[in-house]
Protein backbone atom coordinates (compact mmCIF):
# COMPACT_ATOMS: atom_id res chain seq x y z
CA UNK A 1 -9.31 9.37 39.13
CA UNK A 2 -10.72 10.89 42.17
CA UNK A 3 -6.86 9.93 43.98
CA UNK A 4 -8.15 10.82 47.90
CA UNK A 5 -11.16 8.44 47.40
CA UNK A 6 -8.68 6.09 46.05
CA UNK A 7 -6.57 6.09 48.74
CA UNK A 8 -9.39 5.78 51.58
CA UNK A 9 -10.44 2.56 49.16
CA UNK A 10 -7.02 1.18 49.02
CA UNK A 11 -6.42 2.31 53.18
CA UNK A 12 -9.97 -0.29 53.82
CA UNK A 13 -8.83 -2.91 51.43
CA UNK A 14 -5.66 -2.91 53.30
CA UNK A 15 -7.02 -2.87 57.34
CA UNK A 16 -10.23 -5.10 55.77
CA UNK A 17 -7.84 -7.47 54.33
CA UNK A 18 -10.50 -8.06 51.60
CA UNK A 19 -11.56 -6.69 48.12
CA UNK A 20 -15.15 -7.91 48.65
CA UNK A 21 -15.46 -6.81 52.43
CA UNK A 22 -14.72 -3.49 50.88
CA UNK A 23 -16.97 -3.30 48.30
CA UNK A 24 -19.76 -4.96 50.57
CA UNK A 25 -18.90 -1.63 52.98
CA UNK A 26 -19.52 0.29 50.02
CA UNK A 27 -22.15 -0.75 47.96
CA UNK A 28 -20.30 -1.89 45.48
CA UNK A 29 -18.72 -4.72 43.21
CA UNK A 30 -15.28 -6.06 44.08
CA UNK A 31 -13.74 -5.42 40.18
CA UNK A 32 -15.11 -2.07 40.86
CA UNK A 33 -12.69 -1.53 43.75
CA UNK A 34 -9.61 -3.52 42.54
CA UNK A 35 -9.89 -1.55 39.52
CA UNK A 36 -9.87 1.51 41.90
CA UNK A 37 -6.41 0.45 43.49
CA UNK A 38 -4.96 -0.47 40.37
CA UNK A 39 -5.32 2.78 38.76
CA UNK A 40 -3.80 3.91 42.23
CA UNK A 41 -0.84 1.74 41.36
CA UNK A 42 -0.38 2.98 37.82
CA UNK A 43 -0.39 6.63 38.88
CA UNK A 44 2.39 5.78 40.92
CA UNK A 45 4.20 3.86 38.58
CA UNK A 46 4.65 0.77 41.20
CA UNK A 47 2.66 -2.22 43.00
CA UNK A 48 0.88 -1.77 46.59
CA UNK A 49 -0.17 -4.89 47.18
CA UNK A 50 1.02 -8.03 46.33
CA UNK A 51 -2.12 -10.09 45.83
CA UNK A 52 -2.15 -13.58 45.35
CA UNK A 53 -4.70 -16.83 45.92
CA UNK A 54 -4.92 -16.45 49.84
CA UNK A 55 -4.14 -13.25 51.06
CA UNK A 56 -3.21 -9.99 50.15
CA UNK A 57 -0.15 -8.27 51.54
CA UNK A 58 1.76 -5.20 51.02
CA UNK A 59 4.87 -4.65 48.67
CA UNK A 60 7.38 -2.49 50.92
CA UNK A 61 6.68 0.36 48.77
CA UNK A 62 2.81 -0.25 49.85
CA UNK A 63 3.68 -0.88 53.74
CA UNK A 64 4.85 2.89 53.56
CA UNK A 65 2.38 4.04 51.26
CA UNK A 66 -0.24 2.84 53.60
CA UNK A 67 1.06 4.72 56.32
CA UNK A 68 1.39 7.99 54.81
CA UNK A 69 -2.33 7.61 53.70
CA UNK A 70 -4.16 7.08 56.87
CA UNK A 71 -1.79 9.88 58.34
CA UNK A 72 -3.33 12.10 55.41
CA UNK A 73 -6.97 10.94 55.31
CA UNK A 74 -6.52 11.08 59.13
CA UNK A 75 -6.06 14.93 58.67
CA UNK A 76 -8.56 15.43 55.93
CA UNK A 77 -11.21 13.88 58.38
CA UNK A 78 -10.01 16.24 61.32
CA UNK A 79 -10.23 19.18 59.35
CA UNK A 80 -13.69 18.38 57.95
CA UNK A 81 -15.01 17.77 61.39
CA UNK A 82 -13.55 20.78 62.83
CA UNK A 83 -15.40 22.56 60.03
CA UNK A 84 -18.68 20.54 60.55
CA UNK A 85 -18.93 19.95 64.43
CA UNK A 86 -22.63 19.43 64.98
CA UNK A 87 -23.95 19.21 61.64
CA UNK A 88 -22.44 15.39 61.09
CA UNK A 89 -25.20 13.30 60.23
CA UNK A 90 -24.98 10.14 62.32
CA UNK A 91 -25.12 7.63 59.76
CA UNK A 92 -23.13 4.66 57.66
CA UNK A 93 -22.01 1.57 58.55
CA UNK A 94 -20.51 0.82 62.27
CA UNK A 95 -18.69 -2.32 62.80
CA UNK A 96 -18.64 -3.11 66.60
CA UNK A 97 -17.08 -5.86 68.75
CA UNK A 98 -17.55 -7.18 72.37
CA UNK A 99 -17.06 -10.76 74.34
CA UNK A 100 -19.50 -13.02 73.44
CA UNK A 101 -21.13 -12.90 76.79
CA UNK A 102 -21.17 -9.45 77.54
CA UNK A 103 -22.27 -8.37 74.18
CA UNK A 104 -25.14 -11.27 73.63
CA UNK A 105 -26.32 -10.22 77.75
CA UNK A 106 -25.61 -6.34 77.37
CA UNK A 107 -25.16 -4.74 74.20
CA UNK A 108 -27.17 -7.11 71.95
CA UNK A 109 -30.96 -6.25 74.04
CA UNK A 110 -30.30 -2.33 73.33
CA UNK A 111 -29.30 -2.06 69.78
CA UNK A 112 -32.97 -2.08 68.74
CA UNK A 113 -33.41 1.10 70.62
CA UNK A 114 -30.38 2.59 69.41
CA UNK A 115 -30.77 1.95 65.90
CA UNK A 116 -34.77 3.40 66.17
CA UNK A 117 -33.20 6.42 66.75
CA UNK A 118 -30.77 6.40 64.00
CA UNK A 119 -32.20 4.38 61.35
CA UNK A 120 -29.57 5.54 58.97
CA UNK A 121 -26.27 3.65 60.72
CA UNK A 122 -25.94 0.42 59.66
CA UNK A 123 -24.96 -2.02 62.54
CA UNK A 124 -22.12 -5.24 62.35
CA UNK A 125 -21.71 -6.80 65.70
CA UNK A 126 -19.00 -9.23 66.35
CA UNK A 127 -18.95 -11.06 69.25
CA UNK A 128 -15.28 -12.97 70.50
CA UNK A 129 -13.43 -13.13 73.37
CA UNK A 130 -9.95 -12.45 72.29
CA UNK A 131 -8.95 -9.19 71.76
CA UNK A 132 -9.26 -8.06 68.14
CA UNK A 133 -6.77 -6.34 66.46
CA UNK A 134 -9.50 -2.97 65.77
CA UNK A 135 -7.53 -1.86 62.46
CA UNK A 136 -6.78 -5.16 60.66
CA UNK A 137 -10.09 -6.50 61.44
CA UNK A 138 -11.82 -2.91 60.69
CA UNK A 139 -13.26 -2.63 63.95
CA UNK A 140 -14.52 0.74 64.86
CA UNK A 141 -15.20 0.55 68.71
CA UNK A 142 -14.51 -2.19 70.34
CA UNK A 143 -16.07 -2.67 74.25
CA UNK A 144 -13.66 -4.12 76.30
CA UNK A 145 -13.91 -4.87 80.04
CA UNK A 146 -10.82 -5.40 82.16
CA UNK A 147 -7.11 -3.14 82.71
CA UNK A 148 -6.32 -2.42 79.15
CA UNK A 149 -2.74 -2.86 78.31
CA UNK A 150 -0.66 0.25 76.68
CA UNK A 151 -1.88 1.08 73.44
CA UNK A 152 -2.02 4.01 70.95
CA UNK A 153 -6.02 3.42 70.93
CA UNK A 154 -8.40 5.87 71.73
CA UNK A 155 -10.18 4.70 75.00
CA UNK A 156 -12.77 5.85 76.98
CA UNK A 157 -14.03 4.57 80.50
CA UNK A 158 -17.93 3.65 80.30
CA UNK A 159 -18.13 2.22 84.08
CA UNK A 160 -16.86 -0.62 86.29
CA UNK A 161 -18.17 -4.42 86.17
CA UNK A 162 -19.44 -5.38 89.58
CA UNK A 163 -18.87 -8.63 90.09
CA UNK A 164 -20.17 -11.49 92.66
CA UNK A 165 -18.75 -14.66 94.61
CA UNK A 166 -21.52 -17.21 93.44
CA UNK A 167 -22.32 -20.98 94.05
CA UNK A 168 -25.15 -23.08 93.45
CA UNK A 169 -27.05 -24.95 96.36
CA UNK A 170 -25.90 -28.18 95.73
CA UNK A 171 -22.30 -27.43 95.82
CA UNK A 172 -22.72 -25.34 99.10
CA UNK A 173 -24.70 -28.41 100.35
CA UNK A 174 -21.45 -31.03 99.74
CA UNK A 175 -18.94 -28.77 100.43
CA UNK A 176 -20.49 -25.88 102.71
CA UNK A 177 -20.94 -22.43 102.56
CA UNK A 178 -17.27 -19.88 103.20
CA UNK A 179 -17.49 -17.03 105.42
CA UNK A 180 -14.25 -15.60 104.99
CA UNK A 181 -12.00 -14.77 100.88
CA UNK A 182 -9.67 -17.23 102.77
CA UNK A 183 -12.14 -20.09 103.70
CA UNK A 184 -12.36 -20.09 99.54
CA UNK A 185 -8.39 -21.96 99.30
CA UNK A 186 -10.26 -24.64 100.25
CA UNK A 187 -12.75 -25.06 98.03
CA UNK A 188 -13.25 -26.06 94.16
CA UNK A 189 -13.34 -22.35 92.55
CA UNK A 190 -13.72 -22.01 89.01
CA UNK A 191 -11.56 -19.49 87.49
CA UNK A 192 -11.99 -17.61 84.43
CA UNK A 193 -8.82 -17.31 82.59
CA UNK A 194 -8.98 -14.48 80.29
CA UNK A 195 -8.24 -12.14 82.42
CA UNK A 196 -4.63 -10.90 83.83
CA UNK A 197 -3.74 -12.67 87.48
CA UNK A 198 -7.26 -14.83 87.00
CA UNK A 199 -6.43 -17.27 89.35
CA UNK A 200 -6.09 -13.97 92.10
CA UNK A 201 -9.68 -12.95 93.56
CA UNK A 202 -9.60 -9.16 95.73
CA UNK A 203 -11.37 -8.29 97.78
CA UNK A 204 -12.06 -4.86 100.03
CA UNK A 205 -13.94 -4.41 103.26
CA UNK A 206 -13.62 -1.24 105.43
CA UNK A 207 -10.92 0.55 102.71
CA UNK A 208 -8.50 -2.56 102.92
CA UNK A 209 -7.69 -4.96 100.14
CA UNK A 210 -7.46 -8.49 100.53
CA UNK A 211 -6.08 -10.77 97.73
CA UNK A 212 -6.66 -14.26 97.85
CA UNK A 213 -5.09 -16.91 95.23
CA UNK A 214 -7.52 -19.61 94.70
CA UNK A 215 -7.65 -22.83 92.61
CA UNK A 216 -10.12 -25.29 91.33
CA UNK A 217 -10.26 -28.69 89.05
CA UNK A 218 -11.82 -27.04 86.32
CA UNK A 219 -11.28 -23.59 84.08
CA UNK A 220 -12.46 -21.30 80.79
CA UNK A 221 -12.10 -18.69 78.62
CA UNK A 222 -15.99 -18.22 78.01
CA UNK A 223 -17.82 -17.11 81.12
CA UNK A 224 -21.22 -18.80 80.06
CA UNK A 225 -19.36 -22.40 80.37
CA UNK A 226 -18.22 -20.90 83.91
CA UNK A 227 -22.19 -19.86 84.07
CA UNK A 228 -22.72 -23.53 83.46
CA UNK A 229 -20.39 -24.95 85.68
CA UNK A 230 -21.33 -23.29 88.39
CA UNK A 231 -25.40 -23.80 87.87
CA UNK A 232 -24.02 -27.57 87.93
CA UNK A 233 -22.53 -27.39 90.83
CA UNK A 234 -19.40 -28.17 90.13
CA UNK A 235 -17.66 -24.75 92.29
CA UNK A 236 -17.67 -21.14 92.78
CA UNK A 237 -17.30 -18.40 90.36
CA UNK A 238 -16.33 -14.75 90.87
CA UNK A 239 -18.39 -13.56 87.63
CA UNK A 240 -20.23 -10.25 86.67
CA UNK A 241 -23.53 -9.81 88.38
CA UNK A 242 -25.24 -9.11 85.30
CA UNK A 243 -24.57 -12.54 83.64
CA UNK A 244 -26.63 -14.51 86.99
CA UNK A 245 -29.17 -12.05 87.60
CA UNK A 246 -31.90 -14.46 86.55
CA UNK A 247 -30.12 -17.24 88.18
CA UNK A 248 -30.09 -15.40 91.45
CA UNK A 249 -33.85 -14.73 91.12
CA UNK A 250 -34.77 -18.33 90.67
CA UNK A 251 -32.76 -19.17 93.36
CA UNK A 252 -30.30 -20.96 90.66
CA UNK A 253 -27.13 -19.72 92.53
CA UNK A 254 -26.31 -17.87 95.61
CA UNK A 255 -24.69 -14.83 96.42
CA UNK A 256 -21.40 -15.48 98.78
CA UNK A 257 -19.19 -13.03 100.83
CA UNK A 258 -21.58 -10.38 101.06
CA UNK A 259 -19.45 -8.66 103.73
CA UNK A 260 -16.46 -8.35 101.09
CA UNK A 261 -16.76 -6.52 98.24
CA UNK A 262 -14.95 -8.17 95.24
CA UNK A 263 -13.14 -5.79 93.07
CA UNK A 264 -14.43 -4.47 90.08
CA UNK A 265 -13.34 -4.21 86.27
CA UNK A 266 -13.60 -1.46 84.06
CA UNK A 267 -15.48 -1.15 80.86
CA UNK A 268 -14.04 0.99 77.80
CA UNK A 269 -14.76 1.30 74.63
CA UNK A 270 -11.46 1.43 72.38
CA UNK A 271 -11.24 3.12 69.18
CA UNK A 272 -8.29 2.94 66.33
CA UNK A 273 -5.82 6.52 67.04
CA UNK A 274 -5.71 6.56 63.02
CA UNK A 275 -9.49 6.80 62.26
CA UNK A 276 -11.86 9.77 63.40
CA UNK A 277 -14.29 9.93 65.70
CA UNK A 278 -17.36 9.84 63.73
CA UNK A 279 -20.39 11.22 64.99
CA UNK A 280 -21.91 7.67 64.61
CA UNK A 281 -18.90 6.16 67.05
CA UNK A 282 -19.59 9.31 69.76
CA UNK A 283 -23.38 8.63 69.22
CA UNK A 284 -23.06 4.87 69.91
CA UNK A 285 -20.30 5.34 72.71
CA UNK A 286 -22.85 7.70 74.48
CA UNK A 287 -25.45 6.19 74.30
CA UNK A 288 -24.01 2.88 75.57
CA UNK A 289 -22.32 4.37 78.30
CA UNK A 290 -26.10 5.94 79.67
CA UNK A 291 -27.57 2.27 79.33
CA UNK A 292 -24.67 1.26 81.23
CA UNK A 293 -24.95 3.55 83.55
């Protein structure tokens, strides 16, 4: 028994939560890679997992086990990149995750590009706006937009998310048309509530800040049913630029407040601490941070 591959098999069924997601990763069958843990269990005389119908979960001799092999394999990879820097192929299966808007609006339209010039990485994309847990769910970069929270994830900043105070015609025509972040406490704003303080718009003209709280009959965690809303005319929005750009061609929606600038959100993209860089994660993070650019 090769007992390092063994481990890195048992570390994936453990963050995968799945035999058969595992042995989809790796081209193989799933009695193929229970057999693999298994032997793994008899060589140290003791169960890992405790497997049964549902779910799999760890004995408390696993829970530890587990640690103490991502902290090794975590070192193995490190010194095998520090031996190989610039000769890693980029290649292999890369599992990324980003809201459903952003990702469908953003990512989704480059990937063609990215994966004609590396034909060898094999792409996942999952697209959800809550905030995946990156090693249970095997994520390997995960793009994120807003404050991230304190974390022992590897993140780096790709660029800020200009956003725009926007309201159909129709509304403006009922209700009329604010000239002032405070003129908007009295109108029907639509808020979307995934973010920290989301019912709090800023705003900055001539270097000083101006918060306004603002409220509204309806709400959402997806941003494309605030899209929708809004093209109804049901309120205003504050919402990234990028997801009404054809809307504010047609003449769908119109651009409010153009003398305040609403604050922006940053973009990262978050990576597990426990699981190297590969040179497919750098390639993709690069390259996603020049289109974003």
């Amino acid at each position: 028994m090769d007992k390092l591959n063994a481990m890195a098999v048992f570390v994936r069924v453990v963050e995968s939560g799945s035999f058969s997601a595992v042995a989809r990763e790796l081209g193989t069958s799933q009695p193929t890679i229970s057999k693999q843990v298994q032997a793994l269990e008899t060589s140290l005389g003791g169960r890992l997992i405790a497997r049964s119908t549902r779910q799999l979960s760890l004995t408390d001799e696993g829970q530890r086990y587990f640690e103490q092999c991502r902290q090794i394999l975590s070192a193995v990879d490190n010194a095998e990149l520090s031996f190989q820097t610039g000769r890693e192929q980029v290649a292999g299966p890369l599992r990324v995750a980003s809201s459903v808007s952003f990702g469908r609006t953003c990512i989704a339209p480059v990937l063609g590009e990215f994966l004609a010039c590396y034909p060898q990485v094999s792409l996942d994309l999952q697209l959800s706006d809550r905030n995946e847990d990156l090693v249970s769910e095997g994520i390997d970069v995960s793009l994120r937009i807003g404050e991230l929270p304190a974390s022992g994830m590897i993140a780096r900043r790709l660029g800020h998310m200009r956003r725009l105070v926007l309201a159909a015609p129709a509304y403006l025509a009922g209700r009329g048309t604010p000239q002032s972040p405070e003129a908007l406490r009295e109108h029907n704003c639509l808020v979307f509530n995934l973010l920290p303080d989301a019912g709090i718009w800023t705003f900055i003209r001539d270097g000083h800040t101006q918060s306004v709280r603002v409220s509204g009959n309806a709400r959402s965690n997806s941003s494309e049913a605030i899209r929708e809303m809004v093209l109804s005319g049901l309120g205003i929005s504050l919402s990234p630029d990028w997801l009404f750009m054809a809307d504010l061609a047609a003449g769908r929606v119109v651009a409010l407040l153009q003398d305040f600038t609403p604050s922006t959100l940053p973009i990262h993209a978050l990576s597990p601490a426990n699981r190297r860089q590969s040179a497919r994660v750098r390639t993709f993070v690069d390259f996603i941070a020049q289109k974003l650019a």
